[in-house]
N, C-alpha and C. Protein backbone atom coordinates (compact mmCIF):
# COMPACT_ATOMS: atom_id res chain seq x y z
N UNK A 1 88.74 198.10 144.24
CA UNK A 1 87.62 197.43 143.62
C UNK A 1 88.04 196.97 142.21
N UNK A 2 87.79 195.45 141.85
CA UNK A 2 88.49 194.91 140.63
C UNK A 2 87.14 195.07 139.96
N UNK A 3 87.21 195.47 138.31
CA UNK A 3 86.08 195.74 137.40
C UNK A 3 85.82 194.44 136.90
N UNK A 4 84.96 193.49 136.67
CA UNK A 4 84.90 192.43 135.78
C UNK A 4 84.95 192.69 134.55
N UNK A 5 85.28 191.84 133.94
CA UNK A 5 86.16 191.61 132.60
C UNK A 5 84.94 190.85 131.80
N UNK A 6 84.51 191.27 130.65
CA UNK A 6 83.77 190.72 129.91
C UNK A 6 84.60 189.75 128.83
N UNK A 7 84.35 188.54 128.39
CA UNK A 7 85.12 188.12 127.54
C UNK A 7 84.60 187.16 126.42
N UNK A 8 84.75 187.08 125.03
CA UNK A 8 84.41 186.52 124.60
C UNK A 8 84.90 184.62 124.36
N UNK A 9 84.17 184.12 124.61
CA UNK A 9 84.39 182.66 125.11
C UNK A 9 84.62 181.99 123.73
N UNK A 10 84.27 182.36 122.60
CA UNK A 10 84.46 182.01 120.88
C UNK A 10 85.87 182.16 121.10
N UNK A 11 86.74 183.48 121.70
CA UNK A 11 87.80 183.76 121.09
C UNK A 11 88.81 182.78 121.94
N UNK A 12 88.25 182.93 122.89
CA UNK A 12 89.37 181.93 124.24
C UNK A 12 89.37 180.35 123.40
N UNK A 13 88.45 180.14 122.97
CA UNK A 13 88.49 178.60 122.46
C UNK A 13 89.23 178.78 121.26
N UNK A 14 88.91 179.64 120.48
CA UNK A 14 90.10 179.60 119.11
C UNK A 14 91.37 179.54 119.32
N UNK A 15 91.72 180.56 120.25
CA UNK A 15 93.29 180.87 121.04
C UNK A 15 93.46 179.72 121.40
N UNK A 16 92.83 178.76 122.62
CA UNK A 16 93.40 177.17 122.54
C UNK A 16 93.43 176.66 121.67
N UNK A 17 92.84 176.25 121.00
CA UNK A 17 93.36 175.60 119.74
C UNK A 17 94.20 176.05 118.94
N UNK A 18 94.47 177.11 118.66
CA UNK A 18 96.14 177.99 118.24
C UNK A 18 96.78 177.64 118.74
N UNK A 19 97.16 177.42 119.95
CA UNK A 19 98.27 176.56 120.96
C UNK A 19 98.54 175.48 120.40
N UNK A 20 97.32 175.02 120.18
CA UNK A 20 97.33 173.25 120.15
C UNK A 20 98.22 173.19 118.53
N UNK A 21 97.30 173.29 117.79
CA UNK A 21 97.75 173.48 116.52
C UNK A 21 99.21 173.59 116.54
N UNK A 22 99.60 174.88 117.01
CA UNK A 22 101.36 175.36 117.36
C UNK A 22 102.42 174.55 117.75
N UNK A 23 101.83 173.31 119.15
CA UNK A 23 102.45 172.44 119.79
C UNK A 23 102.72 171.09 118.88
N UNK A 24 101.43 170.88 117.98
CA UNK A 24 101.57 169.64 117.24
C UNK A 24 102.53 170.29 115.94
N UNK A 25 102.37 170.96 115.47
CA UNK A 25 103.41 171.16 114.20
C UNK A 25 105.06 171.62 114.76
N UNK A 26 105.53 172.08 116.16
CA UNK A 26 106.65 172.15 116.58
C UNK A 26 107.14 170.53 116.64
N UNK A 27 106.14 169.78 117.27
CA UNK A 27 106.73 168.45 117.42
C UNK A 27 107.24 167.62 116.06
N UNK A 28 106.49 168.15 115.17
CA UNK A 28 106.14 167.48 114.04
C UNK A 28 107.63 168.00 113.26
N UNK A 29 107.89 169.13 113.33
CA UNK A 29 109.04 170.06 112.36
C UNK A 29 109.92 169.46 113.57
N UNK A 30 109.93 168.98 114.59
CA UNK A 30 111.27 168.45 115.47
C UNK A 30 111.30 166.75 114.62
N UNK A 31 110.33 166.35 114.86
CA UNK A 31 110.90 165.00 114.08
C UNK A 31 111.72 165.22 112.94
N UNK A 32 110.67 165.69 112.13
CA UNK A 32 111.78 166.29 111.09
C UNK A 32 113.20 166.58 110.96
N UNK A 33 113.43 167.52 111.94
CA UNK A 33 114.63 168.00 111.80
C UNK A 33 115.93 167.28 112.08
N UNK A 34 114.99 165.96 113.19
CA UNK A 34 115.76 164.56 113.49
C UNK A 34 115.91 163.61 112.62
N UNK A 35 115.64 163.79 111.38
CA UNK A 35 115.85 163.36 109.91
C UNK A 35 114.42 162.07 109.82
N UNK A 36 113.88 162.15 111.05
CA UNK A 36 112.62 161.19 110.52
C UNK A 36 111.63 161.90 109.82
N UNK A 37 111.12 160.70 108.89
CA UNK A 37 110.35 160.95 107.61
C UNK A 37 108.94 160.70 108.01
N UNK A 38 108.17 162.05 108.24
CA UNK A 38 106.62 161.66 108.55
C UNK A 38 105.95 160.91 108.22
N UNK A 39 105.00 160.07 108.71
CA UNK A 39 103.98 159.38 107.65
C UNK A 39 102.78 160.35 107.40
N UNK A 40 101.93 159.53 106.28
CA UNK A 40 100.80 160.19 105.78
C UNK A 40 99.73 160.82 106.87
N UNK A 41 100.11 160.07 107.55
CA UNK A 41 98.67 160.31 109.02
C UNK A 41 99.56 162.00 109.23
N UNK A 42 100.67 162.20 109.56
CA UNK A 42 101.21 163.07 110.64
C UNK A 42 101.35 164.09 108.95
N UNK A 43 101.69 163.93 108.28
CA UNK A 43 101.64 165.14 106.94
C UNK A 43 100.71 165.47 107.17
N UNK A 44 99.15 164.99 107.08
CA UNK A 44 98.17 165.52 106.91
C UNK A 44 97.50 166.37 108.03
N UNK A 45 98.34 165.56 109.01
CA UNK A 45 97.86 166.36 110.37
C UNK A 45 98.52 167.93 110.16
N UNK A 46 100.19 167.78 110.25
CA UNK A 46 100.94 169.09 109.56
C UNK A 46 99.79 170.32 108.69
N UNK A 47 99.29 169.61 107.62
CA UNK A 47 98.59 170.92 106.56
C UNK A 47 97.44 170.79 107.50
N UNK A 48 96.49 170.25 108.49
CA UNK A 48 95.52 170.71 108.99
C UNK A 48 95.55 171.54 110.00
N UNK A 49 96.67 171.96 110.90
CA UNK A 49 97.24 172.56 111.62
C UNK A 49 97.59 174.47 110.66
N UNK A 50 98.56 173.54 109.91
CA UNK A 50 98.72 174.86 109.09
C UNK A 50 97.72 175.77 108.34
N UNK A 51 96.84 174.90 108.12
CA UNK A 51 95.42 175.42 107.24
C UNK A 51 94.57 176.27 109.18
N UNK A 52 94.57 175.31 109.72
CA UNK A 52 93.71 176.27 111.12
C UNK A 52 94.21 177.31 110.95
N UNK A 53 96.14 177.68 111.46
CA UNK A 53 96.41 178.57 111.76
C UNK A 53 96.72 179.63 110.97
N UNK A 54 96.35 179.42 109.47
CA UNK A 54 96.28 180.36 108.58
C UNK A 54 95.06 180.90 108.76
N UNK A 55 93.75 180.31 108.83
CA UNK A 55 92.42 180.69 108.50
C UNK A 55 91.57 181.91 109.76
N UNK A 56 92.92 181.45 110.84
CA UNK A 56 92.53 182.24 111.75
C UNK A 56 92.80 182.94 112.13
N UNK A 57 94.30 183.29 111.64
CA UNK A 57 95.10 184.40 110.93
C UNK A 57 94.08 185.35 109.91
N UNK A 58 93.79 185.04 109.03
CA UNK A 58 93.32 185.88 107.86
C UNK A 58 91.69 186.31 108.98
N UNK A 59 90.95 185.62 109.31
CA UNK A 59 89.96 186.03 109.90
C UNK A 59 90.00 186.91 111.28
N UNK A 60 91.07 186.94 111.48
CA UNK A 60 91.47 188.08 112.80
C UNK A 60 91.82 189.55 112.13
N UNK A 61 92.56 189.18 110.85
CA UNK A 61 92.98 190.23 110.15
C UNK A 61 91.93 191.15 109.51
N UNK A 62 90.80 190.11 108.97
CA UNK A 62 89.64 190.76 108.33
C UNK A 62 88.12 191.06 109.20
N UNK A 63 88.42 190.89 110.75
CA UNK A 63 87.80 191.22 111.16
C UNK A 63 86.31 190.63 111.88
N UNK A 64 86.67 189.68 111.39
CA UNK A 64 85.31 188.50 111.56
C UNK A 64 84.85 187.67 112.44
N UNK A 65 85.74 188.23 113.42
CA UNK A 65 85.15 187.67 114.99
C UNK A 65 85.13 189.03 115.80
N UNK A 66 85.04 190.37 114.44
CA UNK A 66 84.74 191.35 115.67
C UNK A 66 83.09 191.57 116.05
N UNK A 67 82.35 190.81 115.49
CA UNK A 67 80.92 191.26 116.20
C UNK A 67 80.48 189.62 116.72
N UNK A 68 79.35 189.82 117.38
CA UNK A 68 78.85 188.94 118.06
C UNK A 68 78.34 187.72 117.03
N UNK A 69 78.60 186.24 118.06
CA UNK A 69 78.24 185.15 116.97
C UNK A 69 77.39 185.38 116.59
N UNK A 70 77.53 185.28 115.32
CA UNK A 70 75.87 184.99 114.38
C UNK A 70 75.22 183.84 115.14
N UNK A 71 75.59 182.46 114.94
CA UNK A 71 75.19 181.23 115.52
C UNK A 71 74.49 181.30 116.89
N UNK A 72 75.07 182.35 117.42
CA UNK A 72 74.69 182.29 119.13
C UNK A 72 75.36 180.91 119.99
N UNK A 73 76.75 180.24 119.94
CA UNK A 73 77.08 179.17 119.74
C UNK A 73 77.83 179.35 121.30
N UNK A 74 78.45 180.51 121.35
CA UNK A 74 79.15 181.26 122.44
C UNK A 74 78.76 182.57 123.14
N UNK A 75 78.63 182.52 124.43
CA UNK A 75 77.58 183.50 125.06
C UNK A 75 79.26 184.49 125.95
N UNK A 76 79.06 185.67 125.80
CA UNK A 76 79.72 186.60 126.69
C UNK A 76 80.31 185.82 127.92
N UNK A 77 81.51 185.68 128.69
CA UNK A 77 81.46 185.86 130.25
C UNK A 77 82.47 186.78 130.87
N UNK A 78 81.59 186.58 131.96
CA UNK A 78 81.95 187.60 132.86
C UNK A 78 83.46 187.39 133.86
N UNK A 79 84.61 187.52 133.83
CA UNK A 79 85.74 187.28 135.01
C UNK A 79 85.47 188.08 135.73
N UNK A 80 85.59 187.80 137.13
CA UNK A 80 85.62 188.38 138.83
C UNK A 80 87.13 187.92 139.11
């Protein structure tokens, strides 16, 4: 008998976008490293990436997605 898995659906969506974030600044530090020179669009993209994945860093660290949304924005689910 498999137990269902309660999960919070806030955190699954942050975690994708950690990916995402991750995938665009690897590509971004590969151009780079291919000696092309970013433009302004793709820098800025760079620090908005880096700014996500800091902020959600420090807020995992301090704890702030350990209780339930305030907002009510994201509801519990259930895996079977």
């Amino acid at each position: 008998m498999t137990i269902p898995k309660v999960i919070d659906a806030r955190t699954v969506w942050l975690d994708s976008i950690c990916l995402q974030a991750e995938e665009v600044l690897t590509k971004l530090k590969q151009r780079e490293i291919k000696g092309i020179t970013l433009n302004q669009s793709e820098q800025n993209m760079a620090e908005l990436c880096s700014a996500y994945l800091y902020m959600l860093q420090v807020c995992k660290e301090y704890g702030i997605f350990d209780s339930d949304d305030p907002f009510n924005l994201f509801n519990k689910e259930t895996l079977h």
